[in-house]
Protein backbone atom coordinates (compact mmCIF):
# COMPACT_ATOMS: atom_id res chain seq x y z
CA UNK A 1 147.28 61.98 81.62
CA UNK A 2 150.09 60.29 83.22
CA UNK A 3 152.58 62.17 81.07
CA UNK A 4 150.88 65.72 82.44
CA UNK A 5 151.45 64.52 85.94
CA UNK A 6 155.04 63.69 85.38
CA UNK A 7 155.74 66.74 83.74
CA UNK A 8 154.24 68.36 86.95
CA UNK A 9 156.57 66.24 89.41
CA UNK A 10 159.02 67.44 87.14
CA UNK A 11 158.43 71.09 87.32
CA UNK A 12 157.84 70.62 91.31
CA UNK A 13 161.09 68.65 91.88
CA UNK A 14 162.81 71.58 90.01
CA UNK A 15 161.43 74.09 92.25
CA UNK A 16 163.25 72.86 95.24
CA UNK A 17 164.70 75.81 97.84
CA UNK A 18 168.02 74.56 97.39
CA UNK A 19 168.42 75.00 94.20
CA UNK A 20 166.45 78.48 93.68
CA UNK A 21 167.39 80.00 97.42
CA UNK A 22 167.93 83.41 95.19
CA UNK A 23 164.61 83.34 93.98
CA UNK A 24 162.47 82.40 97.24
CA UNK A 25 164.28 84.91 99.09
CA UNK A 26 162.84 87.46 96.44
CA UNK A 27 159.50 85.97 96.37
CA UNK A 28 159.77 86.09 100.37
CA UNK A 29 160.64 89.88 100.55
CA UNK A 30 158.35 90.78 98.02
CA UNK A 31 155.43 88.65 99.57
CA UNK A 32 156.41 90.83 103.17
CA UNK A 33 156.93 94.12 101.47
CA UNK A 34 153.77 93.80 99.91
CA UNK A 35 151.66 93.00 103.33
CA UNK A 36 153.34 96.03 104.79
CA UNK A 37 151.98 98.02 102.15
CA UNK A 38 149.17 96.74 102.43
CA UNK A 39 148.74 97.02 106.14
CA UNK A 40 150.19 100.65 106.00
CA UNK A 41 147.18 101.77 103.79
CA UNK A 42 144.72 99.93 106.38
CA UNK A 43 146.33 102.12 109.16
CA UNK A 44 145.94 105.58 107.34
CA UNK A 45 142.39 104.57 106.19
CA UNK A 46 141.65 104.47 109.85
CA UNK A 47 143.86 107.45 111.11
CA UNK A 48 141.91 110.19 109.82
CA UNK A 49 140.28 112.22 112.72
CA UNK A 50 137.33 114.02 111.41
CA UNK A 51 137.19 116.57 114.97
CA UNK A 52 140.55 117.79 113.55
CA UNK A 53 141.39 121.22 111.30
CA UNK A 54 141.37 120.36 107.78
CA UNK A 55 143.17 123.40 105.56
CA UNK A 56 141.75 123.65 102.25
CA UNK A 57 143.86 124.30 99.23
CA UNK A 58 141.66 125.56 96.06
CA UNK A 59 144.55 126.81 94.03
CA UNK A 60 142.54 129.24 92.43
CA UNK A 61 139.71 127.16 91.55
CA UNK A 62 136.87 128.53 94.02
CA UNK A 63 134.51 127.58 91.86
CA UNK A 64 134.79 123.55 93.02
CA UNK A 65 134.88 125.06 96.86
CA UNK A 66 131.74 123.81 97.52
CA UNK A 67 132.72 120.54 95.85
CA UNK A 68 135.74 119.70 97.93
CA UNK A 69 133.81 120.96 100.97
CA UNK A 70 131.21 118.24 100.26
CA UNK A 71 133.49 115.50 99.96
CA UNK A 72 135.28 116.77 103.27
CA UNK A 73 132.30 116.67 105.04
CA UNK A 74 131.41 113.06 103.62
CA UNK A 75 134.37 112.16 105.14
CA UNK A 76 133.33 113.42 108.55
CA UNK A 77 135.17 116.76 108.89
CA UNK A 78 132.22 119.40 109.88
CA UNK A 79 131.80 122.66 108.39
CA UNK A 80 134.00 124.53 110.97
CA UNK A 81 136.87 122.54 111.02
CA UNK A 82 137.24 123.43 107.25
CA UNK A 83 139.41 126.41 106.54
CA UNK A 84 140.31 127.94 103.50
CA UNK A 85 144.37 127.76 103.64
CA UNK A 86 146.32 130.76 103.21
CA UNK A 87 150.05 131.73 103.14
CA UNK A 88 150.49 133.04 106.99
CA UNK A 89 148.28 130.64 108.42
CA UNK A 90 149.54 127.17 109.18
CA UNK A 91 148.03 124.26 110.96
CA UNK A 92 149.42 122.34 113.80
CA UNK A 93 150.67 118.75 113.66
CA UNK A 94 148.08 116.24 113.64
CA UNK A 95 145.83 118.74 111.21
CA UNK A 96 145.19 118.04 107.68
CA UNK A 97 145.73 119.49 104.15
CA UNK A 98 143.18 118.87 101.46
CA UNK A 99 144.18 120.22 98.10
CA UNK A 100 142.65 120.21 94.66
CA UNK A 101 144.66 117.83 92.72
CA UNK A 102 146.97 118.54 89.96
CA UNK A 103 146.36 122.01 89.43
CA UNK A 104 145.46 123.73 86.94
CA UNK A 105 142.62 121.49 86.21
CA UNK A 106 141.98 119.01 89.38
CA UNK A 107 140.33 115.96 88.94
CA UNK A 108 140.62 114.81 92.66
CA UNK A 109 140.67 116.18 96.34
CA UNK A 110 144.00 115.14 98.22
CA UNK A 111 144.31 114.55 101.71
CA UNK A 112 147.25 114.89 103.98
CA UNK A 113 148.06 115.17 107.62
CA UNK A 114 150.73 117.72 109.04
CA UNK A 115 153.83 115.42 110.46
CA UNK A 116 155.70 118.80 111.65
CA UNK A 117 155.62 122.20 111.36
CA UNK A 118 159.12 124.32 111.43
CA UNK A 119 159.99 127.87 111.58
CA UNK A 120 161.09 129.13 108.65
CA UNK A 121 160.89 132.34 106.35
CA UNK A 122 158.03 132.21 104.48
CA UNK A 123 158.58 132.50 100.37
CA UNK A 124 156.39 134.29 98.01
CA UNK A 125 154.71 130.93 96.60
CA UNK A 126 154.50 129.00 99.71
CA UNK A 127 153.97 131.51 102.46
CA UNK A 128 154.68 129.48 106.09
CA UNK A 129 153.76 126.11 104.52
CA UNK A 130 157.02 126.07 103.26
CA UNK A 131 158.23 124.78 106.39
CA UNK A 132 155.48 122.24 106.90
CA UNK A 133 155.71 118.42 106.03
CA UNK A 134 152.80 116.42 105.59
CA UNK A 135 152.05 112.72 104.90
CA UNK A 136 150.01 111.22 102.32
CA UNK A 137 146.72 109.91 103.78
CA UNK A 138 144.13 109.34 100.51
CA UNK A 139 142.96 111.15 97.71
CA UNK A 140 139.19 111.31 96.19
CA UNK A 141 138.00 111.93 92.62
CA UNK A 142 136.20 115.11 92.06
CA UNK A 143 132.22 115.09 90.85
């Protein structure tokens, strides 16, 4: 027993900051990076504000429309606010995009809120959205 608690001295003596300043200082970022990330994704789980316009991407999958538009409305967002997204309409920032995610065959709902919306010339695949950016906010499994 007394042989277990020297080699644990040992290994504590050895772990002294002068000696490993490298290492703490990596442990110490990674320990703050790590809070923030943490933090960051209590923040967005707050953020989202149900009275908002939420623009629903289906890509071609209507038939889970009534799906997504259930988990939406779990969420808070009512009935109205959801709009079926389209090429020349846009939302404002502050709105959100929901899209079926990964296309062609979506296992989850994605959520994102419009950061800023620019004027641009809208493309054959993207229409306006093109010029929209968006953050990540969550994503929800389907069924």
């Amino acid at each position: 027993m007394s042989h277990e608690k020297g080699k644990f001295r040992l290994i504590i003596e050895r772990l002294r900051f002068e000696k490993f300043k490298v290492l703490w200082i990596i442990i110490a970022l990674g320990t703050v990076f790590y809070i923030g990330v943490v933090m960051d994704q209590i923040e967005t789980a707050v953020k989202i504000d149900s009275k908002k316009d939420v623009y629903l991407f289906l890509h071609g999958r209507k038939d889970l429309k009534e799906e997504a538009e259930n988990i939406l409305i779990t969420l808070g967002f009512s009935k109205e606010n959801i709009i079926a997204a389209s090429s020349e309409n846009v939302g404002e920032i502050g709105d959100y995009m929901a899209m079926l995610w990964r296309p062609p065959r979506p296992d989850q709902i994605k959520i994102q809120q419009i950061t800023d919306v620019k004027d641009v010339e809208p493309d054959k695949m993207f229409g306006l959205w093109k010029g929209v950016l968006k953050k990540d906010i969550d994503s929800f499994p389907l069924k």
